[in-house]
Protein backbone atom coordinates (compact mmCIF):
# COMPACT_ATOMS: atom_id res chain seq x y z
CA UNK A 1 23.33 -26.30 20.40
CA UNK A 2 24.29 -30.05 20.62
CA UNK A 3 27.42 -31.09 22.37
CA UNK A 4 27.76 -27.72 24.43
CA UNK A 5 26.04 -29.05 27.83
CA UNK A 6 29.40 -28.76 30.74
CA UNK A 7 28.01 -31.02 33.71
CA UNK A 8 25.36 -32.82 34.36
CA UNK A 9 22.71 -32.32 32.05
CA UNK A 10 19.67 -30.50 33.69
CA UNK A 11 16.23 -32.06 32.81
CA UNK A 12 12.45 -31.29 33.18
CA UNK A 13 10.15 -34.19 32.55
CA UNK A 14 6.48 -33.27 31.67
CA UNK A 15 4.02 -36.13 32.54
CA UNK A 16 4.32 -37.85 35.34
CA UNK A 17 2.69 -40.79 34.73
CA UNK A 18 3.73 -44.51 34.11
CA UNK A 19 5.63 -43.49 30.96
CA UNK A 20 7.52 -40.37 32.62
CA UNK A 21 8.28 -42.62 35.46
CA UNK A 22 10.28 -45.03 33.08
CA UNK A 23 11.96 -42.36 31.59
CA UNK A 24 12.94 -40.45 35.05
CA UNK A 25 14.27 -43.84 36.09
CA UNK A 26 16.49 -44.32 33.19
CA UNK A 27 17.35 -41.00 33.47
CA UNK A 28 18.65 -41.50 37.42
CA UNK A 29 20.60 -44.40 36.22
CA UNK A 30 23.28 -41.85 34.38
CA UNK A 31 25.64 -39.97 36.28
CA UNK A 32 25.76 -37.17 33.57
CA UNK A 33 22.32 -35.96 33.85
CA UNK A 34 20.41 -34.23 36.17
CA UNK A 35 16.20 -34.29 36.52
CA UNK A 36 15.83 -31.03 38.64
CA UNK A 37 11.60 -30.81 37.75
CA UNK A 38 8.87 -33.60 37.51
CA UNK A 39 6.14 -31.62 36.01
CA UNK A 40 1.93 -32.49 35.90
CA UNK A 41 -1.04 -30.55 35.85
CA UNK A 42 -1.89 -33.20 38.54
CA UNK A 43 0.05 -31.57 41.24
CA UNK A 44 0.01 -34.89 43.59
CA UNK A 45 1.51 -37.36 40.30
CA UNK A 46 4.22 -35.10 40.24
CA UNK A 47 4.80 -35.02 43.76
CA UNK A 48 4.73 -38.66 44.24
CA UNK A 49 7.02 -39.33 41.59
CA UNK A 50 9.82 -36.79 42.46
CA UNK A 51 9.39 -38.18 46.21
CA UNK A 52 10.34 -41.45 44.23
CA UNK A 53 13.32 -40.23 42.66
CA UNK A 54 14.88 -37.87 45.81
CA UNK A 55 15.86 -35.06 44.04
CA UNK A 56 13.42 -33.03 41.62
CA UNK A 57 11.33 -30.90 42.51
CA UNK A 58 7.27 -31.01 41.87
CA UNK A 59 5.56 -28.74 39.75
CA UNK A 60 2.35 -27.99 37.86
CA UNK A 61 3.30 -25.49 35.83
CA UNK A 62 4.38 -26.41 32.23
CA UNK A 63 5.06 -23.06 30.42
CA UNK A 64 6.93 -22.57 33.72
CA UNK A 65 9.14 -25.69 33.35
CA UNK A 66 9.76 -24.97 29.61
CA UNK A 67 11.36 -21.65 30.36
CA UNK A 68 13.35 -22.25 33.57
CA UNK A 69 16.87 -20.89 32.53
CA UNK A 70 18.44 -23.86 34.33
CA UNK A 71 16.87 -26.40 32.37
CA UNK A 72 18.89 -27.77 29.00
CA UNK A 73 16.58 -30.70 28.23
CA UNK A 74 12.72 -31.25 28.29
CA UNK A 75 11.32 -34.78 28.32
CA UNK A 76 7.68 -35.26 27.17
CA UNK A 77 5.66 -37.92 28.84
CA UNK A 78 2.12 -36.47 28.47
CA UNK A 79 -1.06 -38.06 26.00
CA UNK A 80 -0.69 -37.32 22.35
CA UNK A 81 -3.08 -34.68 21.60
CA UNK A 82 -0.64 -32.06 23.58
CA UNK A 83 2.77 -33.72 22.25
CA UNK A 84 3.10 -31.45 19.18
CA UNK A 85 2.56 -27.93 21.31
CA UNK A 86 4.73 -28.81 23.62
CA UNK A 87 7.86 -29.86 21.69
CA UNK A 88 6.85 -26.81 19.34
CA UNK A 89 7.07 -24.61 22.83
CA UNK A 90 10.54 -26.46 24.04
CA UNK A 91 11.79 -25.55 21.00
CA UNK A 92 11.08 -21.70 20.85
CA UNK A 93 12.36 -21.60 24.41
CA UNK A 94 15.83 -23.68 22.98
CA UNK A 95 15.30 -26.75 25.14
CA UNK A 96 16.31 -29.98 23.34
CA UNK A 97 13.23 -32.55 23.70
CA UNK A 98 12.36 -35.88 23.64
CA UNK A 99 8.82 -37.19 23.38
CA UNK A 100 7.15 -39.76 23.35
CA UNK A 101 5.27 -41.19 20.06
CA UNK A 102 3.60 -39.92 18.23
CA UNK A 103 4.90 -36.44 17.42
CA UNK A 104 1.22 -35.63 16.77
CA UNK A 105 -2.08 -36.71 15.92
CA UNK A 106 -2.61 -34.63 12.95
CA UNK A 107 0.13 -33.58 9.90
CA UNK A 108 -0.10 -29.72 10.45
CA UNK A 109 0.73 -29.76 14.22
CA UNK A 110 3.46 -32.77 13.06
CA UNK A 111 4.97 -30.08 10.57
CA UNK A 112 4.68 -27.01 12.56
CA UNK A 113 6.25 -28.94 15.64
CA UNK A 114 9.32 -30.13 13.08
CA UNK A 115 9.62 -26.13 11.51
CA UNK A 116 9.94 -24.99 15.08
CA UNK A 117 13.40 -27.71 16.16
CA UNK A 118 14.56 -26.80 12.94
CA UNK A 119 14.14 -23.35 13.29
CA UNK A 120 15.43 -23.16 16.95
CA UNK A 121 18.77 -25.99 16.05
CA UNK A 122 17.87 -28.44 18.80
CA UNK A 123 18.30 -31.82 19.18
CA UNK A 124 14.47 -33.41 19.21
CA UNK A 125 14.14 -37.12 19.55
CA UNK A 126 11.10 -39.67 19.18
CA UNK A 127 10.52 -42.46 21.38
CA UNK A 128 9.96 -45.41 18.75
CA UNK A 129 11.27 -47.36 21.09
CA UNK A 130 11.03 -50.67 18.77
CA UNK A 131 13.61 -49.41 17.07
CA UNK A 132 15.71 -51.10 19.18
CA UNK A 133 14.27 -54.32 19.66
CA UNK A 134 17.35 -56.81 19.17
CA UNK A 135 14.94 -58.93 15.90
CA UNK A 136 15.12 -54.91 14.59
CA UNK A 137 19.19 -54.63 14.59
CA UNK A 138 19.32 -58.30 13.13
CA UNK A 139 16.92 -57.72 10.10
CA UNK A 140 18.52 -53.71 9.39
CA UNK A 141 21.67 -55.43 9.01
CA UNK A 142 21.38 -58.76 7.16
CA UNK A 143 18.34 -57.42 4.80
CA UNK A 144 18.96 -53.49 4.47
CA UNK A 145 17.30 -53.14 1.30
CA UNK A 146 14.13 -55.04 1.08
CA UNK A 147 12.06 -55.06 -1.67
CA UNK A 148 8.83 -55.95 0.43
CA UNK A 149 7.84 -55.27 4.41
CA UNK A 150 5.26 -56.41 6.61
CA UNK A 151 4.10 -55.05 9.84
CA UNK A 152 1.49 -56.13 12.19
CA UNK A 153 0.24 -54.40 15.29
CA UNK A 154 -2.84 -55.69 16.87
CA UNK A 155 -3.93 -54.82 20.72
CA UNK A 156 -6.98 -55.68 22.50
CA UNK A 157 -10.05 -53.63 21.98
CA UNK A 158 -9.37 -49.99 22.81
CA UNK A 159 -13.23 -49.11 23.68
CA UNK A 160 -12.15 -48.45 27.59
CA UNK A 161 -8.85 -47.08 27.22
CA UNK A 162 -7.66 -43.44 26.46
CA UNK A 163 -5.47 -44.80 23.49
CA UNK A 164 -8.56 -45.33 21.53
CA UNK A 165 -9.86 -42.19 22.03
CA UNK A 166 -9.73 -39.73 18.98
CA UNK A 167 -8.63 -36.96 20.35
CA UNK A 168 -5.53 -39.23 20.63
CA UNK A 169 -5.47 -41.12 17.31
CA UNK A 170 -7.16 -44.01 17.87
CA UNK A 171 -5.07 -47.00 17.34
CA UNK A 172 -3.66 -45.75 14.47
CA UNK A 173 -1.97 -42.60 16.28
CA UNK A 174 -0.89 -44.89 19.16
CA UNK A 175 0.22 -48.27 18.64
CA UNK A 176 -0.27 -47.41 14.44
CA UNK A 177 2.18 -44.96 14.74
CA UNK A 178 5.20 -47.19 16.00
CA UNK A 179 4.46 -49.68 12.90
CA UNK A 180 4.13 -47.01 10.77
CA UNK A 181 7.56 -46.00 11.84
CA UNK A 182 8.83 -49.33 11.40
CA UNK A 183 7.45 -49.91 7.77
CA UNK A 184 9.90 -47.06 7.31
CA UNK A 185 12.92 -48.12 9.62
CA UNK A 186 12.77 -51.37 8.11
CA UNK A 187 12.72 -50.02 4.65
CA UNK A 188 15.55 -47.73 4.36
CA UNK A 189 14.22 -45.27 2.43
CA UNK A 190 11.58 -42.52 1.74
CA UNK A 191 7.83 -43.16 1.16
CA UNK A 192 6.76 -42.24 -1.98
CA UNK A 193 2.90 -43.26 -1.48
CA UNK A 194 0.24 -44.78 0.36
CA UNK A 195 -3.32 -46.68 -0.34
CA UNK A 196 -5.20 -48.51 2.25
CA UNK A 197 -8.53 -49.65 3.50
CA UNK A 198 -10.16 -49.80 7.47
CA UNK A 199 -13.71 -49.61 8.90
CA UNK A 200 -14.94 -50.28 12.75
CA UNK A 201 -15.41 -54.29 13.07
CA UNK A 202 -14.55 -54.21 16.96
CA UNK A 203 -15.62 -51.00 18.11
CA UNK A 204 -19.27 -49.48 17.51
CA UNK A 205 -17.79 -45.33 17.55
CA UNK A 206 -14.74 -43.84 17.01
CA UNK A 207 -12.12 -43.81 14.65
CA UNK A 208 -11.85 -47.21 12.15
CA UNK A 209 -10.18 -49.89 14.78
CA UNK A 210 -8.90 -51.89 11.90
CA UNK A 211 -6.93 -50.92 8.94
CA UNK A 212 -4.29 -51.94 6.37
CA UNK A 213 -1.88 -49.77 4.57
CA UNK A 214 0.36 -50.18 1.21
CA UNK A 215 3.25 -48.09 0.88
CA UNK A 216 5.53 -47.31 -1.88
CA UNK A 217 9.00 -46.21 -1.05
CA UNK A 218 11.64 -44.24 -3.04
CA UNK A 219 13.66 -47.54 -3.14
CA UNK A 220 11.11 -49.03 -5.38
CA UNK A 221 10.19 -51.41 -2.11
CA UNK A 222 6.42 -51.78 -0.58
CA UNK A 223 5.06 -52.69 2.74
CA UNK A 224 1.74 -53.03 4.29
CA UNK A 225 1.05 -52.32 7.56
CA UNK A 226 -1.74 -53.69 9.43
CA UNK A 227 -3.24 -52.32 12.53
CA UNK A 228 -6.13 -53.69 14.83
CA UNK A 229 -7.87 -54.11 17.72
CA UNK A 230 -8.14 -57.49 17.31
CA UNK A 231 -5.95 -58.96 19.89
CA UNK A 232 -2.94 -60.01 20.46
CA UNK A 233 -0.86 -62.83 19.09
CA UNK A 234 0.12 -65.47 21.34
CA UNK A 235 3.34 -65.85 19.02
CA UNK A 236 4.39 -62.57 17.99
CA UNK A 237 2.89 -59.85 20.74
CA UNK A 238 1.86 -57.08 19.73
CA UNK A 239 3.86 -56.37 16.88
CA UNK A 240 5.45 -59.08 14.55
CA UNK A 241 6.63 -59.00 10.51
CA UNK A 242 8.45 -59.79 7.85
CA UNK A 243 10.78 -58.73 5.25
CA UNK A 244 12.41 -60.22 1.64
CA UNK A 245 14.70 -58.53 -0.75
CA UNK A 246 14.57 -61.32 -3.30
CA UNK A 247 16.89 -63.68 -1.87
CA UNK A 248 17.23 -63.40 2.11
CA UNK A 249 13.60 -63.19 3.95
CA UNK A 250 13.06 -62.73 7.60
CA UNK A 251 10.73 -63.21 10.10
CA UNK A 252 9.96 -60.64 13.73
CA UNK A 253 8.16 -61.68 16.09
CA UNK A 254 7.65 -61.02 20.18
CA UNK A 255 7.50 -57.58 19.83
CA UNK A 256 10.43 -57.60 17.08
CA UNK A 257 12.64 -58.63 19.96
CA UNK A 258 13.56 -61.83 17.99
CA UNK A 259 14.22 -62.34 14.30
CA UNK A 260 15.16 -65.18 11.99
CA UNK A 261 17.20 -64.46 8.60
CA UNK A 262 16.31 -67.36 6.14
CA UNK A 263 17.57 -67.92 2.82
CA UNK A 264 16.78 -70.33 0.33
CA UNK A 265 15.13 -72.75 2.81
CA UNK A 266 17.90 -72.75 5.60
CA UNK A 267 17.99 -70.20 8.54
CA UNK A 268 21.25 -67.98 8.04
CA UNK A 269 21.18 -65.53 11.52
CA UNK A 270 19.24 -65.24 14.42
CA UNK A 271 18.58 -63.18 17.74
CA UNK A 272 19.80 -65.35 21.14
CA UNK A 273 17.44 -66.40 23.71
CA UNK A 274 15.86 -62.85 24.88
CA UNK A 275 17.60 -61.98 27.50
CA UNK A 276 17.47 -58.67 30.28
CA UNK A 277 18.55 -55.82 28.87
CA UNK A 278 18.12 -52.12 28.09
CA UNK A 279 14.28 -51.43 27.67
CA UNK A 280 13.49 -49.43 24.00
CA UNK A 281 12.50 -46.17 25.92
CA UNK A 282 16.17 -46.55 28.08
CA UNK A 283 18.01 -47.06 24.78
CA UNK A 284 16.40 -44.37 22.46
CA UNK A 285 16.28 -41.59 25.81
CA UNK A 286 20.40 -42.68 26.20
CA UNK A 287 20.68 -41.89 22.57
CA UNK A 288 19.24 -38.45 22.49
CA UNK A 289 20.92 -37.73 25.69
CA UNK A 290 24.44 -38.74 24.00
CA UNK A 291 23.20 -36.78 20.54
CA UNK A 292 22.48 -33.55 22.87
CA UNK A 293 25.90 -33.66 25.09
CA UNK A 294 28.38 -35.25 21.56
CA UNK A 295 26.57 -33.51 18.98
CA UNK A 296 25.58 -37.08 17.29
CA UNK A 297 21.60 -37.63 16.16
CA UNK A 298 18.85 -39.35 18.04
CA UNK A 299 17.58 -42.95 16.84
CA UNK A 300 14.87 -41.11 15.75
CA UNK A 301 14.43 -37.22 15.41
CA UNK A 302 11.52 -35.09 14.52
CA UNK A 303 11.56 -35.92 10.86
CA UNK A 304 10.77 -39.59 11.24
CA UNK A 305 7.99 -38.47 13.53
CA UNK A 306 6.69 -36.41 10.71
CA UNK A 307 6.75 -39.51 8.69
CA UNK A 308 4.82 -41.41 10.88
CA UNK A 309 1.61 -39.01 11.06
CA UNK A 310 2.12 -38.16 7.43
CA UNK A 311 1.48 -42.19 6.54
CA UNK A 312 -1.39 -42.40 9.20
CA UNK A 313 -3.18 -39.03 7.39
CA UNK A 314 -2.32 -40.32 3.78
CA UNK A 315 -3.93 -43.41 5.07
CA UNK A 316 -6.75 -41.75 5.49
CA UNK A 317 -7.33 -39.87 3.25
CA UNK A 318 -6.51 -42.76 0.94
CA UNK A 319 -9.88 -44.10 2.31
CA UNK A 320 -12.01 -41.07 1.82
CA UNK A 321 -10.70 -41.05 -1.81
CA UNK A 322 -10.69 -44.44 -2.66
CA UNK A 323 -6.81 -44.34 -4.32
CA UNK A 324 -3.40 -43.79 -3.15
CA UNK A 325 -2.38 -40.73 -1.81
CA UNK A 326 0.98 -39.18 -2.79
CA UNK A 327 3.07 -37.78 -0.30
CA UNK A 328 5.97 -35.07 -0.24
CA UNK A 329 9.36 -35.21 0.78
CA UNK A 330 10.13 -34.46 4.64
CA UNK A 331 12.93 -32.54 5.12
């Protein structure tokens, strides 16, 4: 179905909130595309963001918006416990979709989500938005096959916000989910297997708020992956690594917006001075747009999204069993 859109693309975005804003903003800024529905089952967030925007219309009707014959594209803006039925519905109904991350909280709505874009031949893209961080681009390209990776993401304590909920993942299906993603991006190649260790040392209920995974990846490579409620670090944000392939390392930090290529003991590359430029969720929504109307591929499809729940339930389940957990191919 990609590449066939004549004219502006027609849009729906689903969630109205501060997240659908962003992406109905970046969406206005192209002159190929067209949002003709904000969509919430809060009728008045819908409202006031299509009075924003001067040109959708409001609507709280979801099935509704999914099956509007005018519609090519669905965007998906809503919390993650609904992210996998929804793409799952876009699909049947032969919208392309983009969603925001994760693809799901749990591997069986992950997989049946991924079966249904398959099944249907639309585009589907994932908003791992660091993918795009400028210390990202440096790293894939200077140190593409790593033998080891390290990924941190640590946020404040989660005990009053939805994102630590665990209907929602915790802070392993939100923030977890991006460096999960990245442990993979960075790698280059499949994960073979995963081991890890977590408890609660912030939080007194809910999911674990702290945990640490190993992965083993087809390339013979490894990475751990931390994640934590912890705080922030005043150096590196919210997420910050590392990477070595034996004789170039490299360090992430601010968010992996800048990067620093060493090797032996002298600095080879580096980002600039950050600078303004397209957000993550701008750049990966611009991708999937150009994917749907030239028949390319998003940054990151339905697959890696797949691979991100699959490592956050092998983690898991690594931790009930006490050993690593293989895990099968994605296709």
């Amino acid at each position: 179905m990609a590449g066939a859109a004549a004219g502006p693309l027609q849009l729906a975005l689903i969630g109205c909130g501060a997240m659908g804003g962003r992406l109905a903003r970046a969406v206005a800024r192209r002159s190929d595309c067209r949002l003709l529905w904000c969509v919430d089952r809060d009728l008045e967030a819908a409202t006031q963001l299509a009075a924003q925007l001067d040109g959708p219309r409001a609507d709280d009707d979801v099935d509704g918006a999914l099956h509007r014959t005018q519609v090519q594209a669905v965007l998906i803006a809503t919390r993650p416990d609904s992210h996998a039925q929804l793409v799952a519905a876009a699909a049947r109904a032969r919208k392309h979709v983009f969603v925001e991350a994760p693809l799901a909280t749990k591997l069986p709505d992950a997989l049946h989500a991924h079966a249904a874009v398959r099944k249907a031949g639309v585009v589907a893209g994932v908003d791992f938005a660091l993918r795009t961080a400028p210390g990202v681009a440096l790293v894939r390209s200077t140190v593409p096959g790593p033998r080891s990776v390290v990924v941190h993401a640590t946020v404040d304590s989660l005990a009053d916000r939805w994102e630590g909920e665990p209907e929602h993942g915790g802070v392993l299906g939100t923030f977890g989910s991006h460096a999960l993603d990245m442990a993979n991006n960075l790698s280059g190649s499949r994960p073979l297997r995963v081991y890890g260790t977590g408890g609660r040392y912030v939080r007194r209920s809910g999911l674990p708020d702290t945990l640490t995974a190993t992965i083993k990846f087809a390339s013979g490579g490894v990475a751990q992956v931390v994640v934590g409620e912890f705080g922030r670090s005043q150096h590196g944000g919210t997420y910050w690594g590392a990477v070595d392939d034996g004789s170039r390392r490299a360090e992430l930090w601010n968010d992996l917006a800048e990067a620093r290529v060493f090797e032996g003991e002298g600095a080879v590359a580096g980002t600039p001075e950050p600078g303004v430029g397209k957000d993550g969720p701008s750049a990966m929504l611009d991708a999937f747009i150009d994917a749907v109307r030239g028949g390319g591929r998003p940054l990151a499809d339905s697959a890696d999204g797949v691979r991100a729940v699959q490592l956050a339930d092998g983690l898991y389940e690594a931790m009930r069993l006490g050993r690593a957990v293989d895990l099968e191919r994605v296709a």
